[in-house]
N, C-alpha and C. Protein backbone atom coordinates (compact mmCIF):
# COMPACT_ATOMS: atom_id res chain seq x y z
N UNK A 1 -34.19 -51.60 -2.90
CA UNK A 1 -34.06 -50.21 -3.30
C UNK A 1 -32.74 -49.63 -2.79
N UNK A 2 -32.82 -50.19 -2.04
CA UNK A 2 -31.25 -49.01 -1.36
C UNK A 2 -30.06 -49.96 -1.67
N UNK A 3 -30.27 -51.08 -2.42
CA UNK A 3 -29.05 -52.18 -2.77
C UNK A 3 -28.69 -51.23 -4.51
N UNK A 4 -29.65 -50.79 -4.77
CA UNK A 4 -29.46 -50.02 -6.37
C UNK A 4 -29.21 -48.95 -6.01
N UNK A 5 -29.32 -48.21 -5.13
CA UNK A 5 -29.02 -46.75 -4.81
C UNK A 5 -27.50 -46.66 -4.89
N UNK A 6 -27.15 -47.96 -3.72
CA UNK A 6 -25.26 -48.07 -3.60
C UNK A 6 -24.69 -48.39 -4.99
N UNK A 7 -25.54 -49.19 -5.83
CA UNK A 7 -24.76 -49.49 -7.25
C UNK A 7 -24.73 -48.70 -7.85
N UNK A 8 -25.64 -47.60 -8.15
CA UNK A 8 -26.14 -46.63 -8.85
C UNK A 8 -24.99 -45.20 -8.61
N UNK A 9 -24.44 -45.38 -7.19
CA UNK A 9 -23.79 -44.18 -6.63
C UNK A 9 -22.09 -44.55 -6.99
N UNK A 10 -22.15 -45.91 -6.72
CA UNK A 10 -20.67 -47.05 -7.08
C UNK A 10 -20.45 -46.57 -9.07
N UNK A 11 -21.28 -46.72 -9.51
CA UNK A 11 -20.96 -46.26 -10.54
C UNK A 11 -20.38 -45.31 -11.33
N UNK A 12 -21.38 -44.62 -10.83
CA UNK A 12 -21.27 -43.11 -11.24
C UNK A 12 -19.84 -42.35 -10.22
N UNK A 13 -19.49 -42.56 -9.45
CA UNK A 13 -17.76 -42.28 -8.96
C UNK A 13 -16.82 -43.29 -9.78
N UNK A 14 -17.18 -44.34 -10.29
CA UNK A 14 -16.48 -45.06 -10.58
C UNK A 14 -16.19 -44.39 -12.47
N UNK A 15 -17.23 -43.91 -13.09
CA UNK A 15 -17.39 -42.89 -14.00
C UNK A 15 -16.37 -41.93 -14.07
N UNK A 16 -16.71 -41.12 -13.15
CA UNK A 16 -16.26 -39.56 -12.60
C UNK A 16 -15.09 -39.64 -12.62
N UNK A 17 -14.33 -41.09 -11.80
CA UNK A 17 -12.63 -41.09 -11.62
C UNK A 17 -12.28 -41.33 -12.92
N UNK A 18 -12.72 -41.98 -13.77
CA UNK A 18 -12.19 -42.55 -15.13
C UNK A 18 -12.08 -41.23 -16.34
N UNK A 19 -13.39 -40.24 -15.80
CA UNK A 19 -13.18 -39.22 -16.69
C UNK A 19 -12.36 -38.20 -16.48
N UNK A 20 -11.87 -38.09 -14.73
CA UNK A 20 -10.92 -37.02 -14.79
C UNK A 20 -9.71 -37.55 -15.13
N UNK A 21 -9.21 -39.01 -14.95
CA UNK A 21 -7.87 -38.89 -15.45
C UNK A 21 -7.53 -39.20 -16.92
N UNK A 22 -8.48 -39.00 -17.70
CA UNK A 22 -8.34 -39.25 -19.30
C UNK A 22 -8.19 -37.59 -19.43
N UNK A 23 -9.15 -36.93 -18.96
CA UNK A 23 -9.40 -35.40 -19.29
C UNK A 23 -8.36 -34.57 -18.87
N UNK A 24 -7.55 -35.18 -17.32
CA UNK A 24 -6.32 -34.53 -16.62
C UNK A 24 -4.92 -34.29 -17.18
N UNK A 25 -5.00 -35.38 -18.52
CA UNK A 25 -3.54 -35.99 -19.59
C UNK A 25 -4.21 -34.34 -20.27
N UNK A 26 -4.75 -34.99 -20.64
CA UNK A 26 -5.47 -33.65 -22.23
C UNK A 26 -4.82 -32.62 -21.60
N UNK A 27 -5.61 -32.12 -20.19
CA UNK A 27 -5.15 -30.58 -19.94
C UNK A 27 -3.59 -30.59 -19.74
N UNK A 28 -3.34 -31.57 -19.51
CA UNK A 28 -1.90 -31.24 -18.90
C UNK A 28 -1.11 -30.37 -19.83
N UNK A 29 -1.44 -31.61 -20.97
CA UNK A 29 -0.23 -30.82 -22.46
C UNK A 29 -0.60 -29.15 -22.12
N UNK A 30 -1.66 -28.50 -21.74
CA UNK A 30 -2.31 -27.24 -22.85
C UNK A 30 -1.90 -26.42 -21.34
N UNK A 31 -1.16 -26.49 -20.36
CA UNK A 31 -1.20 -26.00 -19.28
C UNK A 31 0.07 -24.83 -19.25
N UNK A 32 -0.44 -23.70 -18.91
CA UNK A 32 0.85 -22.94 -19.04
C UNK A 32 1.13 -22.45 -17.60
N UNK A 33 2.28 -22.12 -17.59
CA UNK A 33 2.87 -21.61 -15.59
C UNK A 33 2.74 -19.93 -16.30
N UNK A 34 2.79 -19.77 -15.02
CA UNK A 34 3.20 -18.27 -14.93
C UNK A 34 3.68 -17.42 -15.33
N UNK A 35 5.14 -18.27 -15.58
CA UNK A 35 6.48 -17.74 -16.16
C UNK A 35 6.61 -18.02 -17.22
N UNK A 36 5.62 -17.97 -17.95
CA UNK A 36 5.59 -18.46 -19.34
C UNK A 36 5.90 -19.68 -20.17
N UNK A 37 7.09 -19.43 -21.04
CA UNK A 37 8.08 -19.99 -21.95
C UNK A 37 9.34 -20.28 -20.99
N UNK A 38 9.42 -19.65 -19.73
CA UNK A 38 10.76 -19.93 -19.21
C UNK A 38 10.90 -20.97 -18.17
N UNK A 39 11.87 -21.32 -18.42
CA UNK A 39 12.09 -22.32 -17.65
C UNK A 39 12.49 -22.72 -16.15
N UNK A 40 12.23 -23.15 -15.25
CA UNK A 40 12.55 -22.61 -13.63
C UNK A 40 14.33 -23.25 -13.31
N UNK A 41 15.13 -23.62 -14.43
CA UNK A 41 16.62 -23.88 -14.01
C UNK A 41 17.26 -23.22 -14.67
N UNK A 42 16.57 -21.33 -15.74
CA UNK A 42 17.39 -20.46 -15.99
C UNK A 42 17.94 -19.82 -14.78
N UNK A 43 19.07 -19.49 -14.71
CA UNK A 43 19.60 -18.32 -13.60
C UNK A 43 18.81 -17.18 -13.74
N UNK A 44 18.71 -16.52 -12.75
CA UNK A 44 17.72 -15.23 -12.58
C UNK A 44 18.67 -14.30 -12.62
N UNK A 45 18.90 -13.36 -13.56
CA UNK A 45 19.31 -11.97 -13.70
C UNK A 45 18.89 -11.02 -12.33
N UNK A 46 20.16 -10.38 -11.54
CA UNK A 46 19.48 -9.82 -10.43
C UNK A 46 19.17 -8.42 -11.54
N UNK A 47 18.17 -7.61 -10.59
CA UNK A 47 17.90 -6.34 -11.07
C UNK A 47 19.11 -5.07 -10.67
N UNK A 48 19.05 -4.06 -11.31
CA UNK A 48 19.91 -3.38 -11.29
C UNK A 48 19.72 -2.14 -9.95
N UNK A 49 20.83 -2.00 -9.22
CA UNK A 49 21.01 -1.60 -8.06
C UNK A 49 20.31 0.42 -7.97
N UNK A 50 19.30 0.70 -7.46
CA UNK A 50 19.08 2.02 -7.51
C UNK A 50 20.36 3.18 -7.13
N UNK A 51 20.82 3.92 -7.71
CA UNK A 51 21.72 4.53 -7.48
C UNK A 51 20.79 5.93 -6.41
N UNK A 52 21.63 6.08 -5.14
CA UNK A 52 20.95 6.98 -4.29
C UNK A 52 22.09 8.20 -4.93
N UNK A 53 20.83 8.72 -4.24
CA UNK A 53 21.53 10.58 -4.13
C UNK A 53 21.91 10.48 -3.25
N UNK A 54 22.90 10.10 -2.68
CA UNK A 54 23.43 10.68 -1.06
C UNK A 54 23.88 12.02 -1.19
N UNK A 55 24.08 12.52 0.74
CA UNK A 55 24.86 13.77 0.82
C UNK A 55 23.55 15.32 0.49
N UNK A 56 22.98 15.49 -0.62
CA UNK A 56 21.77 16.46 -0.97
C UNK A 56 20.59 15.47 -0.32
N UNK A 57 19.65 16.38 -0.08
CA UNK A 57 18.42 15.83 0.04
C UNK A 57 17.34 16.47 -1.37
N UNK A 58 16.21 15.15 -1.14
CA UNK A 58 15.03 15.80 -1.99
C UNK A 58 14.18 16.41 -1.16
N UNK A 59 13.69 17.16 -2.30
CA UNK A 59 12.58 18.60 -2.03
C UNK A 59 11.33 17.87 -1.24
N UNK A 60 10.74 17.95 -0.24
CA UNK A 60 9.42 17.92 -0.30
C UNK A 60 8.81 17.77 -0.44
N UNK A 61 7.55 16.91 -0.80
CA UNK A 61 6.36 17.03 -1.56
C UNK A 61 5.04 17.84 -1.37
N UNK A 62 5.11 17.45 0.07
CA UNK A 62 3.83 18.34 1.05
C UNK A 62 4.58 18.61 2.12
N UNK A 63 3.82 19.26 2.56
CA UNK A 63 4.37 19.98 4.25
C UNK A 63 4.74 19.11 4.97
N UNK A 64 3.58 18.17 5.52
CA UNK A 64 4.01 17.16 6.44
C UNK A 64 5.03 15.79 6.29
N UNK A 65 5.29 15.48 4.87
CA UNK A 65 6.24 14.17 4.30
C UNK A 65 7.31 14.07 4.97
N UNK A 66 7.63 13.27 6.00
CA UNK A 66 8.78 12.92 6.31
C UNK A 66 9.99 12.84 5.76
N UNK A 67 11.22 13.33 6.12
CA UNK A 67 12.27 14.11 5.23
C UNK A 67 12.70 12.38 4.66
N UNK A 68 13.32 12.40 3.97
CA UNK A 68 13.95 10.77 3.07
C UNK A 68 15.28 10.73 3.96
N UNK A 69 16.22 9.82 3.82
CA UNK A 69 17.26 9.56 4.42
C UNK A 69 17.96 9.59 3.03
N UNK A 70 19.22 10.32 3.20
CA UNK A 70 19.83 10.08 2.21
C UNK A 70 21.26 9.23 2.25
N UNK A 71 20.82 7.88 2.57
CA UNK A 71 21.95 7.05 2.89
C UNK A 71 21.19 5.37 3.04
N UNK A 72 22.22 4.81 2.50
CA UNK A 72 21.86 3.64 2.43
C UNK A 72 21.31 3.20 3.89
N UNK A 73 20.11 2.36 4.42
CA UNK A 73 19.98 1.98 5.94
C UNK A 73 19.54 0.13 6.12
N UNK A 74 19.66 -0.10 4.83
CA UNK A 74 19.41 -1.96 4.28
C UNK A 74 20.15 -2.82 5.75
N UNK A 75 20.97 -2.48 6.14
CA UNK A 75 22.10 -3.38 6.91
C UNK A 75 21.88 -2.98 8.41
N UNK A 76 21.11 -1.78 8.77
CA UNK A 76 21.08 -1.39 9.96
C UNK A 76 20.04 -2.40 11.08
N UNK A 77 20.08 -2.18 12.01
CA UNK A 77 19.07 -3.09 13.03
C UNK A 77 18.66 -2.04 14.04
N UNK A 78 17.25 -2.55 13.61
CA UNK A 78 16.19 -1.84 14.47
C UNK A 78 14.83 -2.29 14.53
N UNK A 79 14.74 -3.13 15.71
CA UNK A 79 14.37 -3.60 16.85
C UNK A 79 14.06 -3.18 18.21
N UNK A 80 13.15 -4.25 19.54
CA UNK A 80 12.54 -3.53 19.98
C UNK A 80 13.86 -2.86 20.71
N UNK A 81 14.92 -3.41 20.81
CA UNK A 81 15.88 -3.60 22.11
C UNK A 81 16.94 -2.33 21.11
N UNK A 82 17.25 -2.54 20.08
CA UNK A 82 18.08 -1.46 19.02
C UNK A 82 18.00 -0.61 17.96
N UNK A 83 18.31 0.53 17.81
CA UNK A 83 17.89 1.49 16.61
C UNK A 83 19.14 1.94 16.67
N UNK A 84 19.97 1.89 15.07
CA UNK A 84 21.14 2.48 14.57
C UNK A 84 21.04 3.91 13.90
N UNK A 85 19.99 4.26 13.94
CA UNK A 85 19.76 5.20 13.85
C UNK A 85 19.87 6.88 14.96
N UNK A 86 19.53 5.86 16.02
CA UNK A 86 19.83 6.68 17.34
C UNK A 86 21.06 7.04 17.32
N UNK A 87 21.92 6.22 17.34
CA UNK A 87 23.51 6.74 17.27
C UNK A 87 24.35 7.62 16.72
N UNK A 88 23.42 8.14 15.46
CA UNK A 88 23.68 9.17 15.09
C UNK A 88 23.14 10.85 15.14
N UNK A 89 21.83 10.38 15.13
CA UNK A 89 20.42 11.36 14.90
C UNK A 89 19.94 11.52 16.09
N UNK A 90 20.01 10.99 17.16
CA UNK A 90 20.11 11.91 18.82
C UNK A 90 21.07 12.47 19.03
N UNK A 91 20.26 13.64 19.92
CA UNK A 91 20.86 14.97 20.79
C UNK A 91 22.13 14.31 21.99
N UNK A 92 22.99 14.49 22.22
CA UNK A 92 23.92 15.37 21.12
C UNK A 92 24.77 14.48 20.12
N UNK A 93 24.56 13.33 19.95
CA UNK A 93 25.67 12.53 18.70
C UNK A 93 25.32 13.37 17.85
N UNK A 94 24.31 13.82 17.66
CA UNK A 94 24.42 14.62 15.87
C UNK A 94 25.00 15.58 16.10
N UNK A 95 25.69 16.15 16.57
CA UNK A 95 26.66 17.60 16.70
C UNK A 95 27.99 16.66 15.94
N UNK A 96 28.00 15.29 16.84
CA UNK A 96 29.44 15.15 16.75
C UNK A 96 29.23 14.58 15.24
N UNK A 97 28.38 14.09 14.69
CA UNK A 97 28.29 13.25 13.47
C UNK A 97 27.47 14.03 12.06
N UNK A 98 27.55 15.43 12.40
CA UNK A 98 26.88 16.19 11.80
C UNK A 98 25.87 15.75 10.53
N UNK A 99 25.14 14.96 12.06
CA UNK A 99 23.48 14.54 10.81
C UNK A 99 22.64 15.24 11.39
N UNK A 100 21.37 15.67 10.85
CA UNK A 100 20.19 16.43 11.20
C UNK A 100 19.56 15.42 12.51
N UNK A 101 19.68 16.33 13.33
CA UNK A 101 18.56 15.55 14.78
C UNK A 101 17.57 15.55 14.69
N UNK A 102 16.78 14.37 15.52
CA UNK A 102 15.48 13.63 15.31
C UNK A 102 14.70 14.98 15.80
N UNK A 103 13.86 15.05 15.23
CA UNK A 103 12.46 15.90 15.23
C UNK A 103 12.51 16.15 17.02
N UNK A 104 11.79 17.36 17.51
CA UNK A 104 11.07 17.32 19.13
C UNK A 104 10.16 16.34 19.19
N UNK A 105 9.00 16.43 18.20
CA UNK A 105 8.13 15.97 18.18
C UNK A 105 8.03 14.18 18.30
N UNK A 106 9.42 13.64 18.56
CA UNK A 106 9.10 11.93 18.26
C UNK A 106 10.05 12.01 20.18
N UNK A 107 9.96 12.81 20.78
CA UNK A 107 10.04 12.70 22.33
C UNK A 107 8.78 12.99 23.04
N UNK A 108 7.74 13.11 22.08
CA UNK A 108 6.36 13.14 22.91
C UNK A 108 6.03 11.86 23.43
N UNK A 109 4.85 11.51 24.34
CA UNK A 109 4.65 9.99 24.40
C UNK A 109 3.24 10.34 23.44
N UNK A 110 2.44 9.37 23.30
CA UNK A 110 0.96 9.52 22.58
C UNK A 110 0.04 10.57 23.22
N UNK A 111 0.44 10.47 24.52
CA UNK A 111 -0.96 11.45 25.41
C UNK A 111 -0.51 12.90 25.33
N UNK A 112 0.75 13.24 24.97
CA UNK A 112 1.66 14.65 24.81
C UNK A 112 2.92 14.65 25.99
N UNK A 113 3.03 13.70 26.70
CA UNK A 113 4.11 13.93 27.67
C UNK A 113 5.40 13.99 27.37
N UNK A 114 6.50 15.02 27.77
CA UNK A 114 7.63 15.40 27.27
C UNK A 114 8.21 14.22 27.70
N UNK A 115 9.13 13.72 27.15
CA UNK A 115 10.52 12.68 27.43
C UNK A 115 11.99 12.83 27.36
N UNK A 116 12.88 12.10 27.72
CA UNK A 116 13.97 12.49 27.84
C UNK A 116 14.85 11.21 26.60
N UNK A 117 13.78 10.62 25.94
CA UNK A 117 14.54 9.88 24.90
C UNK A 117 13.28 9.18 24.16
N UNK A 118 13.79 9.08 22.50
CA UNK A 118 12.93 8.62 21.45
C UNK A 118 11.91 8.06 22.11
N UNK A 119 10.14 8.48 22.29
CA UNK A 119 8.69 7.57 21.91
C UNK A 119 8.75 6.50 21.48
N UNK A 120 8.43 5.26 22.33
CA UNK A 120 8.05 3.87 21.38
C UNK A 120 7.58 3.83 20.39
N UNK A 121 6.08 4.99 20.24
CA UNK A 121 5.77 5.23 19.07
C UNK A 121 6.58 5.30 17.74
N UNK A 122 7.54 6.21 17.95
CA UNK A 122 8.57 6.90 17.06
C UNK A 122 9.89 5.95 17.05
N UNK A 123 9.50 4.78 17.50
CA UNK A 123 11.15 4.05 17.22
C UNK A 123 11.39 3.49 16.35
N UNK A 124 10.21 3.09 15.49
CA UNK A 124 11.08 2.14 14.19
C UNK A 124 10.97 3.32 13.66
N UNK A 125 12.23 3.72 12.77
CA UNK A 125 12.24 5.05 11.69
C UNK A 125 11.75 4.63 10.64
N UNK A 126 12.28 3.78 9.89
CA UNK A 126 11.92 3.07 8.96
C UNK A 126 10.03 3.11 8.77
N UNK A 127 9.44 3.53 9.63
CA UNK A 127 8.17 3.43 9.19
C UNK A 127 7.57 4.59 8.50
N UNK A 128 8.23 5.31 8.52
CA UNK A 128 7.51 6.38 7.81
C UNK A 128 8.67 7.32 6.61
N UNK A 129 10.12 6.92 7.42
CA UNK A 129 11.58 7.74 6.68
C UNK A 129 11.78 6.44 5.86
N UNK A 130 12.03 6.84 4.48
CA UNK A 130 12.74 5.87 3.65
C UNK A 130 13.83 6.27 2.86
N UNK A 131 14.96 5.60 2.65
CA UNK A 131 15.68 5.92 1.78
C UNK A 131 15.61 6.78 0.47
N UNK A 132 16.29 7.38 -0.21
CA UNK A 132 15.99 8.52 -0.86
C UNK A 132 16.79 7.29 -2.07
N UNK A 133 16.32 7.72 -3.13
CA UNK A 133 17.03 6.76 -4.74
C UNK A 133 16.68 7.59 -6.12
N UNK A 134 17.51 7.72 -7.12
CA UNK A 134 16.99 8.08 -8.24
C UNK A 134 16.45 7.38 -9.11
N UNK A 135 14.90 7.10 -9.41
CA UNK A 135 14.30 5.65 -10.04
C UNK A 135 13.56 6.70 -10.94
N UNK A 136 13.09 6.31 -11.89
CA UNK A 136 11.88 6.13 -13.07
C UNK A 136 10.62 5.48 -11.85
N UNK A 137 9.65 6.19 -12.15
CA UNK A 137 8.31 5.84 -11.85
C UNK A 137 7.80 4.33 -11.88
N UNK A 138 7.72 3.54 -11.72
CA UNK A 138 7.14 2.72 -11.69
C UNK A 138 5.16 2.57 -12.47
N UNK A 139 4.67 3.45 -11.79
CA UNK A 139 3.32 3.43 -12.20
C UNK A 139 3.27 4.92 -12.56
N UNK A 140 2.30 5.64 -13.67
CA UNK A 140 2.30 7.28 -13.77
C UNK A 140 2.02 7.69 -13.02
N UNK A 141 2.13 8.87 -12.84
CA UNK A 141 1.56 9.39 -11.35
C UNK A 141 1.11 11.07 -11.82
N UNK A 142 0.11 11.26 -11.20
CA UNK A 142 -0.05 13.11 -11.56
C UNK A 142 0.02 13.43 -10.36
N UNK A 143 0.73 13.52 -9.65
CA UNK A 143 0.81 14.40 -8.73
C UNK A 143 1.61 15.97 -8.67
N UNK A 144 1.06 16.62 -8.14
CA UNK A 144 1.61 17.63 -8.24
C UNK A 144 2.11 18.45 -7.36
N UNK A 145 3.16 18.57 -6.38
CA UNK A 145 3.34 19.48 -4.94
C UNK A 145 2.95 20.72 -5.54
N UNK A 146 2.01 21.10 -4.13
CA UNK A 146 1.80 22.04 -3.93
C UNK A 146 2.84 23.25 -3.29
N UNK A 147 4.15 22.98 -3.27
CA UNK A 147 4.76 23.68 -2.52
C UNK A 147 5.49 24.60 -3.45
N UNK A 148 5.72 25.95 -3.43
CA UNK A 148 5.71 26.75 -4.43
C UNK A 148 4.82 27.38 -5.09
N UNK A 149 3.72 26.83 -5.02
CA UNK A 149 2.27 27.32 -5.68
C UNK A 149 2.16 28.50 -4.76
């Protein structure tokens, strides 16, 4: 009994392999990628560069939205040890570099304690300030600021 069980099991894998690689040709032809019709040794067209608004800022959306940067910041480094941002936008370089200074509020620590330089919290800018760009929507959107209402 258990000498037919092993033949019985020998078989039937021996089946199974024979049918996937007859069936594996078939699918192959009918198999499509991702990328369609195209081919992966066309050159890739880069996309076209967002033109920023520098210099003006945009309006607002809500009260609390973090103001946009209106300047390119792609090339800057900021890290735990550096922020290029500081160099301009701390008290007092921004007098001399006449950019808007960092908020009071990002010299708090988490518990409310006053400081004498940027919150860890508040050091990557980049997390909440983003570059400002003139784009087309991507997805529709209804939104509507409330500011002016």
């Amino acid at each position: 009994m258990n000498r037919w069980i092993k033949g019985a099991a020998l078989g039937l894998a021996v089946v199974g392999l024979m049918s996937i690689s007859v069936s594996g040709g078939a699918r192959a032809e009918t198999l499509q990628s991702l990328r369609g019709a195209s081919s992966i040794d066309e050159a890739d067209k880069a996309p076209d560069i967002a033109k920023q608004k520098t210099g003006e800022r945009f309006t607002r959306a809500y009260r609390q939205q973090p103001p946009m940067v209106p300047h390119k910041i792609d090339k800057y480094e900021i890290d735990l040890k550096v922020n290029q941002c500081i160099g301009c936008h701390d008290w007092p370089q921004n007098v001399k570099e006449n950019a808007p200074k960092i908020s009071e509020t990002h010299y708090l620590s988490p518990t409310g304690v006053r400081l004498n330089k940027v919150s860890g919290s508040r050091w990557f800018c980049s997390q909440c300030h983003v570059p400002q760009a003139l784009l087309d929507p991507l997805v529709t959107n209804t939104f509507e600021s409330a500011i002016g209402q």
